[in-house]
Protein backbone atom coordinates (compact mmCIF):
# COMPACT_ATOMS: atom_id res chain seq x y z
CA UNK A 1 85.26 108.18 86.05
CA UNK A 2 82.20 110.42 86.69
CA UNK A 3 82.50 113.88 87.57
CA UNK A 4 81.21 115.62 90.60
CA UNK A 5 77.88 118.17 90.03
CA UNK A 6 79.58 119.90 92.23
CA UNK A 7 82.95 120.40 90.11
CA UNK A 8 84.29 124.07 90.67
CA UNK A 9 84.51 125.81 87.39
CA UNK A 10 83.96 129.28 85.86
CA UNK A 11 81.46 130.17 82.85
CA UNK A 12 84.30 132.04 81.61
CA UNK A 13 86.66 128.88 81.77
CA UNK A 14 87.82 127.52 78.47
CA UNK A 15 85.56 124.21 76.77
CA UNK A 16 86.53 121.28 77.88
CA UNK A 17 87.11 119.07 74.31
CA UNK A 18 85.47 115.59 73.84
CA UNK A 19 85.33 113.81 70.83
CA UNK A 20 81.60 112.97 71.58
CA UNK A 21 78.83 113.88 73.69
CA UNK A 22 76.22 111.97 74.06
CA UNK A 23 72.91 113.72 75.76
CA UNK A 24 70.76 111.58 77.94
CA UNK A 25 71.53 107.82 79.39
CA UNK A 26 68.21 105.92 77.79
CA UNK A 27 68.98 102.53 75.81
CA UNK A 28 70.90 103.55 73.23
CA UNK A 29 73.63 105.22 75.44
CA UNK A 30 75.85 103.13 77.65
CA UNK A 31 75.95 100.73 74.35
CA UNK A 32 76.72 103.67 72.02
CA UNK A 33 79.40 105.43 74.38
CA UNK A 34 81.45 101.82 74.81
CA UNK A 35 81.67 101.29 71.53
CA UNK A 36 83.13 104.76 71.15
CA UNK A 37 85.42 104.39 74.02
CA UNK A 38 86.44 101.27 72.76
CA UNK A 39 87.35 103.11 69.82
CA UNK A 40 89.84 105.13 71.48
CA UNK A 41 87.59 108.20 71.63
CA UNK A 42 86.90 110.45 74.53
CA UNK A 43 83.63 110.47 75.35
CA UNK A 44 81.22 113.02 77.81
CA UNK A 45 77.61 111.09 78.68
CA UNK A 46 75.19 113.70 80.32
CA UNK A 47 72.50 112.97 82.57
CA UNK A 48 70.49 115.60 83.91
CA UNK A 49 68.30 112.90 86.52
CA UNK A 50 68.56 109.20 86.73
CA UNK A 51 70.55 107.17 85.17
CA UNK A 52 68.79 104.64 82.80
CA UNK A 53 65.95 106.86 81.21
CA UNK A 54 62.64 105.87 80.85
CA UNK A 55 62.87 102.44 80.09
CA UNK A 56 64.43 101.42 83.47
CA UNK A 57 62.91 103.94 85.53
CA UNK A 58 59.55 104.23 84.87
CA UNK A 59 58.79 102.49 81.60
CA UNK A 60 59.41 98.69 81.13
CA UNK A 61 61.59 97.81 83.70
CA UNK A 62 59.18 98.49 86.39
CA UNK A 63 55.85 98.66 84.60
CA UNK A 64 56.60 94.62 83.79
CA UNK A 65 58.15 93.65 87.39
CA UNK A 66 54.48 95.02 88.68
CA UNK A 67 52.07 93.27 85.79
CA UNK A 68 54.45 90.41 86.82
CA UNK A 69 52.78 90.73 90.74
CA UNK A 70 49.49 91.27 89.06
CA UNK A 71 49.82 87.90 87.12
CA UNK A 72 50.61 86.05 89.96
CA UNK A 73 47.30 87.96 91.88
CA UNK A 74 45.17 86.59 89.09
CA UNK A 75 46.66 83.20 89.23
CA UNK A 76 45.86 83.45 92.89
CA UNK A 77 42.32 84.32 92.21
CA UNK A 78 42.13 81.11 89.66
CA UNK A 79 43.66 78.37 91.82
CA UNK A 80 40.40 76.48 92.44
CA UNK A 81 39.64 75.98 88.34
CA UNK A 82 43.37 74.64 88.52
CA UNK A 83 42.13 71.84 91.31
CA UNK A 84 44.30 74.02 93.80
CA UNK A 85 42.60 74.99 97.05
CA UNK A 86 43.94 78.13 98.83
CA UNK A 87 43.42 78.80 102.79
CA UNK A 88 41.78 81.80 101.64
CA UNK A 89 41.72 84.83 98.76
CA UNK A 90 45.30 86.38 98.26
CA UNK A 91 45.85 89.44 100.09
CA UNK A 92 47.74 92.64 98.01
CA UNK A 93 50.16 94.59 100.24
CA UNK A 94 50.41 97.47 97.29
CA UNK A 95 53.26 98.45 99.76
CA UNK A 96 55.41 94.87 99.08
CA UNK A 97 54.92 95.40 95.27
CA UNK A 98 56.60 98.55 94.99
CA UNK A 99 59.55 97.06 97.24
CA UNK A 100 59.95 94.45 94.96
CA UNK A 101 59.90 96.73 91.93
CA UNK A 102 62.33 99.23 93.33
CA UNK A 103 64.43 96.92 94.11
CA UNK A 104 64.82 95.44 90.55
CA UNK A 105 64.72 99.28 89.34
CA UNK A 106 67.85 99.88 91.55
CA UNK A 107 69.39 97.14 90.48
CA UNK A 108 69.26 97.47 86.70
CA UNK A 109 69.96 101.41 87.05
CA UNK A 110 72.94 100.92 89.64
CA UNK A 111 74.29 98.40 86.96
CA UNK A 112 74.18 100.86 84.29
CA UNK A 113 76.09 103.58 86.64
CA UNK A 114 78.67 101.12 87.64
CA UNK A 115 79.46 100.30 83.55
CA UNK A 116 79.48 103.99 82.86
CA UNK A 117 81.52 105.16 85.83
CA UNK A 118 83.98 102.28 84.78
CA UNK A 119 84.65 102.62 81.49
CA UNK A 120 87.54 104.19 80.21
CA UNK A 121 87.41 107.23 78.19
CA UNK A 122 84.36 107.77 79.07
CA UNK A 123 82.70 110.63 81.47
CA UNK A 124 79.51 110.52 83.07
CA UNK A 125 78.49 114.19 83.66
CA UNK A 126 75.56 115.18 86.06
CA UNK A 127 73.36 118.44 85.16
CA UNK A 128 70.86 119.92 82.59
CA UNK A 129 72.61 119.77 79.18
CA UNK A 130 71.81 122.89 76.61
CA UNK A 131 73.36 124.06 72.87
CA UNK A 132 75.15 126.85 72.93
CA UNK A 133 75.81 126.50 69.19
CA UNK A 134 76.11 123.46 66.89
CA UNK A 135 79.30 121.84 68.80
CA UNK A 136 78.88 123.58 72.51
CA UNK A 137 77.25 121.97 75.72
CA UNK A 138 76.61 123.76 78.75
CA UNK A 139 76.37 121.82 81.94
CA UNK A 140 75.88 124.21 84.67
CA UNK A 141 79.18 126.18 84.70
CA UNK A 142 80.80 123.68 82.49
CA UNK A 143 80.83 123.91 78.39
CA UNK A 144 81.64 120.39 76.82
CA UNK A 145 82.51 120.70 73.23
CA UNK A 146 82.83 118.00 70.45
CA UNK A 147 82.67 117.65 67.03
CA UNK A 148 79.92 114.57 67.32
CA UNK A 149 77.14 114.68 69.33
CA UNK A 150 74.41 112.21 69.67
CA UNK A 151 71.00 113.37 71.48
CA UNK A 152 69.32 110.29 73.29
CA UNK A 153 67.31 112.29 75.67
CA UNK A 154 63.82 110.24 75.68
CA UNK A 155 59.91 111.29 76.55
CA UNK A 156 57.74 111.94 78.77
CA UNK A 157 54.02 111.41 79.53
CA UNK A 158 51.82 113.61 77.63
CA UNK A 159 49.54 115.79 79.78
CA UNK A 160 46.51 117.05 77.71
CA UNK A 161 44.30 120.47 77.53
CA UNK A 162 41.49 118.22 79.30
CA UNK A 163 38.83 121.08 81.01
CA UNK A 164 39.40 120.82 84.71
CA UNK A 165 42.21 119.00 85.20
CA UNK A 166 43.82 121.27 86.62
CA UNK A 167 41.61 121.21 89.48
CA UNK A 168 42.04 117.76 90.44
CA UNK A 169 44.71 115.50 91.43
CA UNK A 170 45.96 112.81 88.87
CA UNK A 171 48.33 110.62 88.09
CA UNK A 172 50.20 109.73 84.77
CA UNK A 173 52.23 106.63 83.81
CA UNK A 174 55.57 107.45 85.65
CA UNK A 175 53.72 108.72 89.52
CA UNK A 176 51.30 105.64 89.23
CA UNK A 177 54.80 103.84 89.82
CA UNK A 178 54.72 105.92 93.45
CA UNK A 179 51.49 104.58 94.70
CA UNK A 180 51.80 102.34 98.01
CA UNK A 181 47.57 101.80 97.96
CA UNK A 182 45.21 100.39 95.73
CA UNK A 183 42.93 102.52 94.66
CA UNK A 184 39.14 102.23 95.41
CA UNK A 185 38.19 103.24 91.45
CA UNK A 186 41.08 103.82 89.12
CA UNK A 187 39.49 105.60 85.67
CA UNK A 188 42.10 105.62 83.25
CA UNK A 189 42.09 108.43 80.48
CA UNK A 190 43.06 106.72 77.27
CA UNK A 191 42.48 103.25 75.89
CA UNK A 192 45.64 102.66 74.23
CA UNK A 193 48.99 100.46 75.14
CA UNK A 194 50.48 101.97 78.61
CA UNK A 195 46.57 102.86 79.61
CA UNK A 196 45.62 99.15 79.23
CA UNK A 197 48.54 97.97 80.76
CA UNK A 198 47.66 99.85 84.19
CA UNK A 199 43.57 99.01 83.67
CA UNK A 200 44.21 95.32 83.84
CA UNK A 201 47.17 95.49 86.77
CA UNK A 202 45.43 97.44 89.23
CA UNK A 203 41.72 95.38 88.79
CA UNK A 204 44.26 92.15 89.28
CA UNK A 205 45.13 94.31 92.47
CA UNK A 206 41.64 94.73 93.88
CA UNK A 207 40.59 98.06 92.19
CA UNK A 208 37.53 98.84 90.16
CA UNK A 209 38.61 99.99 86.64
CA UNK A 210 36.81 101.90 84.38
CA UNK A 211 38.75 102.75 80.78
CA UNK A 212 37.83 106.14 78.90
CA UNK A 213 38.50 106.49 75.39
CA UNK A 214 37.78 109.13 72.92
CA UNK A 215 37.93 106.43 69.43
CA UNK A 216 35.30 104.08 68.48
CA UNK A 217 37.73 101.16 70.13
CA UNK A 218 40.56 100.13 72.02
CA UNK A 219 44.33 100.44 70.39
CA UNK A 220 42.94 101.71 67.08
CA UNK A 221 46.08 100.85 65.36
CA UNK A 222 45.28 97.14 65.55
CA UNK A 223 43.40 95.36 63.20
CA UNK A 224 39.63 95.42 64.56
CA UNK A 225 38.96 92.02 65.23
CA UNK A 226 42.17 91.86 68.10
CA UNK A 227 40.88 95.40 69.29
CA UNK A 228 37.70 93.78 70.11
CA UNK A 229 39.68 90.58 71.66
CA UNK A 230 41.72 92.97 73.77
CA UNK A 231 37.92 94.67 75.02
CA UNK A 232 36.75 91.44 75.70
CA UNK A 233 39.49 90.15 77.77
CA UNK A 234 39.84 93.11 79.97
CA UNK A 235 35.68 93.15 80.36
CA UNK A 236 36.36 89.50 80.98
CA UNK A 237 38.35 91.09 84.34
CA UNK A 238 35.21 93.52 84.83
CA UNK A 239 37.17 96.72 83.67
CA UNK A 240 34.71 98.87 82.32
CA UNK A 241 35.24 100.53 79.02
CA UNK A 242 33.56 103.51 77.68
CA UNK A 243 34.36 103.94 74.18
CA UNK A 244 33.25 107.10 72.40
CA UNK A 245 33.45 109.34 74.92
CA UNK A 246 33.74 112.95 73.68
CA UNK A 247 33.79 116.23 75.63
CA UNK A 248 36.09 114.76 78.50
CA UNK A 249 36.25 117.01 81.76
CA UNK A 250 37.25 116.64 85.05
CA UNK A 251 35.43 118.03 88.49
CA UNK A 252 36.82 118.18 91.76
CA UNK A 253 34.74 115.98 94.37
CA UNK A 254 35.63 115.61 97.77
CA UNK A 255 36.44 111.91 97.97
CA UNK A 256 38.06 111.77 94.11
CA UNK A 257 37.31 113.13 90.93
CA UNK A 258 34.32 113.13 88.71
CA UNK A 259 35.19 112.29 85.25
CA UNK A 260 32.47 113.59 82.60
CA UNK A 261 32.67 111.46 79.58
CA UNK A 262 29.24 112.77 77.30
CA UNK A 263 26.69 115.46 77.99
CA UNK A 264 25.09 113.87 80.94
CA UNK A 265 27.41 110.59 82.20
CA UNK A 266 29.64 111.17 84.78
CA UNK A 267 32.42 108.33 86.25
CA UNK A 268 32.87 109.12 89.87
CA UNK A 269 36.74 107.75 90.53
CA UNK A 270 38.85 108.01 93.87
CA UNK A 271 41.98 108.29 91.11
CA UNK A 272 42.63 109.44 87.65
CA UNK A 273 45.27 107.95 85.44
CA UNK A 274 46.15 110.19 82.23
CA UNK A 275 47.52 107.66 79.68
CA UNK A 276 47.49 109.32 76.62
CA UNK A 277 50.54 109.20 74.90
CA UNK A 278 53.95 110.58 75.36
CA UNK A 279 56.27 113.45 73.99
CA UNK A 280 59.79 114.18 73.68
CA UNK A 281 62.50 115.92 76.02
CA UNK A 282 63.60 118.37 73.49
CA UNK A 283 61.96 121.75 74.51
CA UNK A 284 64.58 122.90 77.31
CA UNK A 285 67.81 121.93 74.77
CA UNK A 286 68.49 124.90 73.20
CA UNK A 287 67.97 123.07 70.18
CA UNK A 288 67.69 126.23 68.05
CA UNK A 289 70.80 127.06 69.04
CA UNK A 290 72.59 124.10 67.68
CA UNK A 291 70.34 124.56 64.13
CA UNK A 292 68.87 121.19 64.76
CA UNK A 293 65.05 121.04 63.59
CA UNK A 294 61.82 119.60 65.25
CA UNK A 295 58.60 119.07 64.21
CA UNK A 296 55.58 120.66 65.95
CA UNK A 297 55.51 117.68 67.83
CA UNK A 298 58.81 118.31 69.25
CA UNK A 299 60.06 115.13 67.75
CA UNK A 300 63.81 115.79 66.45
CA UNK A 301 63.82 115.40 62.84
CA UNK A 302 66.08 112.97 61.59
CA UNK A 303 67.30 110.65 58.30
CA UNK A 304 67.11 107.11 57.66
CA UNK A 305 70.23 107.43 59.40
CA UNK A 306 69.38 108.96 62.30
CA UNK A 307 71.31 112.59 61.41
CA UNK A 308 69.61 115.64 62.21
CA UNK A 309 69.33 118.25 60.22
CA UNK A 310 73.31 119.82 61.18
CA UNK A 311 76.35 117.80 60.52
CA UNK A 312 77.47 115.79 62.72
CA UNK A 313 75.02 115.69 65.30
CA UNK A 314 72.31 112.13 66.02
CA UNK A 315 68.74 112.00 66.87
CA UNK A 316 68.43 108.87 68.79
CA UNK A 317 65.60 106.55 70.97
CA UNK A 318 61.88 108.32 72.10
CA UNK A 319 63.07 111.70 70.87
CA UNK A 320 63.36 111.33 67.18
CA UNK A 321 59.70 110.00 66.17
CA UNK A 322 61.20 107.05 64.36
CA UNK A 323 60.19 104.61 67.06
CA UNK A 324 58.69 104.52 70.80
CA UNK A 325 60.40 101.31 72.21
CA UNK A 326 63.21 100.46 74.21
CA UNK A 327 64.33 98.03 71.16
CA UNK A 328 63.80 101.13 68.72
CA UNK A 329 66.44 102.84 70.55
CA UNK A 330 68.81 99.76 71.20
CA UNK A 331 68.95 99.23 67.14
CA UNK A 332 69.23 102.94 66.87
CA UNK A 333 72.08 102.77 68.29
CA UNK A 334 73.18 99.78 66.25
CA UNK A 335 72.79 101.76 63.27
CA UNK A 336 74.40 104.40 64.03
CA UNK A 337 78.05 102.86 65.85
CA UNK A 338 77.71 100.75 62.47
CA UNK A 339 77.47 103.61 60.11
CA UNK A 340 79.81 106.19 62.36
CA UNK A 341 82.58 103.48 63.26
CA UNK A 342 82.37 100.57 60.88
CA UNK A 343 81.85 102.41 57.65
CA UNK A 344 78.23 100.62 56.67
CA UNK A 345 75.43 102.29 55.53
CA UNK A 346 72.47 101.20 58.11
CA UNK A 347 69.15 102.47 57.68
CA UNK A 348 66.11 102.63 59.89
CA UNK A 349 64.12 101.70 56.94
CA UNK A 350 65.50 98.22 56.69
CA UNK A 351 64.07 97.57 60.36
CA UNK A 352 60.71 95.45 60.22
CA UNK A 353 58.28 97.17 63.28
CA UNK A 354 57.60 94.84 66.29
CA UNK A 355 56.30 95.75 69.27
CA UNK A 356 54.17 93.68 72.35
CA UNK A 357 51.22 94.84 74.96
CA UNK A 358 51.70 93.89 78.18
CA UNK A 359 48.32 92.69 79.01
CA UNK A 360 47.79 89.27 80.41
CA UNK A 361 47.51 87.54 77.21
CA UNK A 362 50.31 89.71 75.84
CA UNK A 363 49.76 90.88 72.28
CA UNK A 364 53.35 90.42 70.13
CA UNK A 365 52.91 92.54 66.69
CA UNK A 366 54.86 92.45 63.49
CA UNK A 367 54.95 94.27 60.76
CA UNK A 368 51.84 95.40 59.22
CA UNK A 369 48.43 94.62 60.06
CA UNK A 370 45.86 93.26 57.52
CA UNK A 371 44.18 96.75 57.18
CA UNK A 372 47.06 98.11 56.89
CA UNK A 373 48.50 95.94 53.87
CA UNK A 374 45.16 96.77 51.84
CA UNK A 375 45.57 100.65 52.60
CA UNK A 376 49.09 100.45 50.83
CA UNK A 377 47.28 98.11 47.99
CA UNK A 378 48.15 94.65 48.95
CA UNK A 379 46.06 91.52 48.29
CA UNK A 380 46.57 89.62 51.37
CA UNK A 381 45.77 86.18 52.16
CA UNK A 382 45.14 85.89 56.27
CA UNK A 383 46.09 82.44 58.68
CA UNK A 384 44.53 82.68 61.77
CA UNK A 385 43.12 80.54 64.75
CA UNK A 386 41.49 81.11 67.69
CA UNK A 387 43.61 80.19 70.95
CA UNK A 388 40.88 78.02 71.90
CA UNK A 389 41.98 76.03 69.40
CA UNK A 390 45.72 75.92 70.30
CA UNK A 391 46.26 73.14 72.77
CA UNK A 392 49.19 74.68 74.84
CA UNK A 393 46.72 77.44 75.47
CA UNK A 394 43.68 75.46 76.57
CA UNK A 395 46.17 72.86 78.66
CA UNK A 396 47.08 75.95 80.37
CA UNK A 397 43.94 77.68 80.66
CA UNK A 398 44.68 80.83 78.89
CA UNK A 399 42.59 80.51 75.81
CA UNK A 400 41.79 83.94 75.07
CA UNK A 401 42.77 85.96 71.87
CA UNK A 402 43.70 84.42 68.42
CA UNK A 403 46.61 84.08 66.59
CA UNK A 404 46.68 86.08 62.83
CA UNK A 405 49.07 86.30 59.79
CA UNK A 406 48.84 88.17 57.02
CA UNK A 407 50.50 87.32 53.56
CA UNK A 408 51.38 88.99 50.34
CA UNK A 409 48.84 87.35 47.68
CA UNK A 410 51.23 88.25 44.97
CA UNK A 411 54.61 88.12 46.77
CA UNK A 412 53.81 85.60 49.06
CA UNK A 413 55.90 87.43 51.79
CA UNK A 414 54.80 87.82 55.25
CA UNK A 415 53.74 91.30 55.78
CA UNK A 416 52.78 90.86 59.50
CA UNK A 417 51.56 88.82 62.15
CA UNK A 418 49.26 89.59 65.89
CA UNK A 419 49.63 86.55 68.60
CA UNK A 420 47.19 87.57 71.48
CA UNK A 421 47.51 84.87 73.87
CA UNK A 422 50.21 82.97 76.51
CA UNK A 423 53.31 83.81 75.01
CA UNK A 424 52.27 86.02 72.29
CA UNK A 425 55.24 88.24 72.62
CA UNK A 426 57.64 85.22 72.27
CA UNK A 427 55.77 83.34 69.97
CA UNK A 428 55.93 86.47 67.10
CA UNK A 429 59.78 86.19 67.12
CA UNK A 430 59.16 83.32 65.26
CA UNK A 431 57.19 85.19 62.23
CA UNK A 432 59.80 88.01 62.64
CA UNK A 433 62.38 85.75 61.80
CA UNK A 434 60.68 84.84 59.01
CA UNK A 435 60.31 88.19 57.46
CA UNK A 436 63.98 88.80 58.29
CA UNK A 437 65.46 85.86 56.30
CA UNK A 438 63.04 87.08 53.71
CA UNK A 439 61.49 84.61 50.56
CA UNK A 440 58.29 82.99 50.63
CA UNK A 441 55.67 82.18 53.44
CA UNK A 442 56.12 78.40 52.22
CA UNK A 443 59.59 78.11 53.92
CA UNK A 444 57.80 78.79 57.58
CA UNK A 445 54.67 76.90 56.59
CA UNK A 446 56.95 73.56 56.20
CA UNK A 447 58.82 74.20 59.32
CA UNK A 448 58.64 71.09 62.08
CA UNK A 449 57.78 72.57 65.38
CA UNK A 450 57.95 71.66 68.54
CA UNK A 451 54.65 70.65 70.30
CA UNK A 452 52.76 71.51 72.49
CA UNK A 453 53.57 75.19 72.07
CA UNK A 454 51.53 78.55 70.81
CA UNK A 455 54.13 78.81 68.30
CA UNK A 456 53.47 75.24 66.44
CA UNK A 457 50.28 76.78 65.09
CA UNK A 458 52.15 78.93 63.16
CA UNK A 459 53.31 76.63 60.23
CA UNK A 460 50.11 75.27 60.59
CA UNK A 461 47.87 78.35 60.10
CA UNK A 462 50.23 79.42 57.49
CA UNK A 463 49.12 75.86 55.75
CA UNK A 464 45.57 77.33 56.28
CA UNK A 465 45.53 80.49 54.55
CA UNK A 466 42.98 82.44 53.30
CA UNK A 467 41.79 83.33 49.60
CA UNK A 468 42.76 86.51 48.33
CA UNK A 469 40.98 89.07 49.68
């Protein structure tokens, strides 16, 4: 049953004992505190603001349900190469959108509340949570107390030491989510995963788009040929991107803001979108006075399995640097109801990386990239086929982007795989499969699959590798 904020109690009153506390209601939570409930334990879950954390609130859960309008805009704006002949171009009522996506946010969030509030043993606790020592909560006047604690408390966006930005107005991943208008000319700070995302949306929403970025390219982390894939399909759009730009600084103007990006170029925008990156909610804890360590980062510092640096307490999800995905948390969470209630020995560093962009073609990502196999002193051998040549994607008209997998000369184990095109981020489960069973690349390459598809080209491309390089 949840408890009231409002509860009467006394600072002075004795602590209340749990036999778990769990901090924060992101992915790993509701999951985490059934399976302790189930186990006959007694279980406090704190939430200091809405239930659901990022994911659900302001990450994917509403970030997708609005590229999903955006999709549709584009498709909208390509009937007549499809033979389909609209009355006239689609209209965006910015307003409808964020209906829509509030109402699937409410949904999914008033779910969540429902299973917590329901579930026996359990107690869903409403305030600020802080240490007051290694097995103490404070919640407002209350003090929870329990001998295992698990901290899933999540991030926020990243606001940077960019000169005059504090003099203008702008917006970061979480208040774009608020706007009911498109804007006139969105620049977005940052030309990495949740910055691209936005770019692409609001130019499928009517905006002009211009993308500043500090690197030499787009999502550095990617190999370089899909960086410049993912450039070309968003100039494809006419999004703008200005790579390179150092010295960054913002200037008030009366109509927007004026966005410096080198010594004399200047991007007059009616909105700014800081997309930079993202850091943890750990500085308001009191984790100092629970002894659990951070890094200068803030990032709770954590084992393969996910124990902080005191017994007996869990890092899990955004906050513990270990992973920045809704997925990372859920198999945090896995890991760690394995290793406290089942008796196995789980480790993060069994987990093979995956992660998608949520452009329009969607990257999926696996494992490592090619540039990153040779840095740890692999000889890879690389597949990979231009979607142009995959005939679900050119049936559909989505041809952009390539499909790429890199291969262990030696091993012959798949070390990783990028699928930028329809389906990518579906398509990749496929190779991550693969790596999970383990054993050769052969096994894939010989698979029968199912045509026409984007995945089919993956046995085939595997058929077509590379010499070693």
């Amino acid at each position: 049953m949840a408890d009231s904020p409002g509860t009467p109690s006394s600072a002075s009153s004795p602590a209340e004992a749990f036999d778990a506390i769990i901090i924060g209601t992101g992915q790993a939570s509701p999951a985490l505190a059934s399976r302790l409930a189930s186990a006959g334990m007694r279980v406090a879950v704190i939430e200091r603001n809405l239930v659901g954390g990022t994911c659900v609130n302001a990450g994917c859960t509403p970030t997708k349900a609005m590229v999903a309008s955006a999709y549709v805009a584009r498709q909208a704006q390509r009937a007549a190469e499809y033979g389909v002949m609209l009355p006239g171009p689609a209209r965006i009522d910015m307003a409808a959108i964020r209906r829509r996506t509030d109402k699937i946010v409410q949904s999914s969030r008033t779910g969540l509340e429902k299973w917590l509030d329901g579930m026996n043993g359990c107690s869903l606790v409403r305030g600020h949570a802080r240490f007051e020592s290694a097995r103490d909560v404070r919640v407002g006047d209350r003090l929870l107390r329990a001998e295992r604690i698990f901290i899933n408390v999540g991030g926020r966006p990243l606001v940077p030491d960019i000169p005059g930005l504090d003099q203008v107005p702008y917006l970061t991943s979480s208040s774009m989510l608020a706007l009911d208008e498109v804007p006139r000319h969105l620049v977005v700070i940052g030309g990495s995963y949740i910055g691209l995302e936005f770019a692409q949306m609001f130019r499928r929403f009517g905006a002009q788009v211009t993308i500043v970025e500090q690197g030499a390219r787009l999502i550095a982390r990617e190999d370089e040929e899909v960086s410049d894939e993912i450039r070309q399909i968003l100039e494809n759009e006419d999004i703008a991107v200005r790579l390179n730009a150092e010295c960054i600084r913002m200037h008030p103007r009366p109509d927007g803001v004026g966005v410096g990006i080198g010594r004399d170029e200047v991007v007059e925008g009616s909105h700014v979108l800081v997309a930079v990156g993202r850091r943890p909610n750990t500085d308001d804890l009191g984790l100092d006075r629970a002894g659990v360590e951070t890094n200068d980062a803030g990032y709770i510092l954590v084992d393969d399995q996910l124990r902080t640096s005191v017994e007996g307490i869990w890092g899990l999800g955004d906050c513990n640097g270990r992973g920045a995905f809704t997925h990372t948390a859920y198999n945090d969470y896995e890991i760690v109801a394995a290793n406290v209630l089942d008796g196995e020995s789980r480790s993060v560093a069994d987990r093979i990386m995956a992660y998608a962009l949520y452009i329009d073609p969607p990257l999926g990502r696996v494992g490592m990239t090619a540039a990153q196999a040779r840095k740890a002193g692999r000889q890879v051998r690389i597949g990979m086929r231009p979607m142009t040549r995959v005939a679900r994607a050119v049936e559909k008209g989505e041809s952009q982007g390539s499909m790429r997998v890199v291969v262990d000369a030696q091993t012959q184990e798949i070390l990783g795989a990028a699928i930028l095109g329809p389906g990518g981020d579906e398509a990749v489960h496929a190779v991550l499969s693969a790596m999970a069973a383990g054993g050769s690349y052969e096994r894939l390459a010989r698979t029968m699959a199912i045509h026409p598809t984007v995945s089919e080209l993956i046995p085939t491309i595997l058929g077509e590798l590379s010499p070693p390089q």
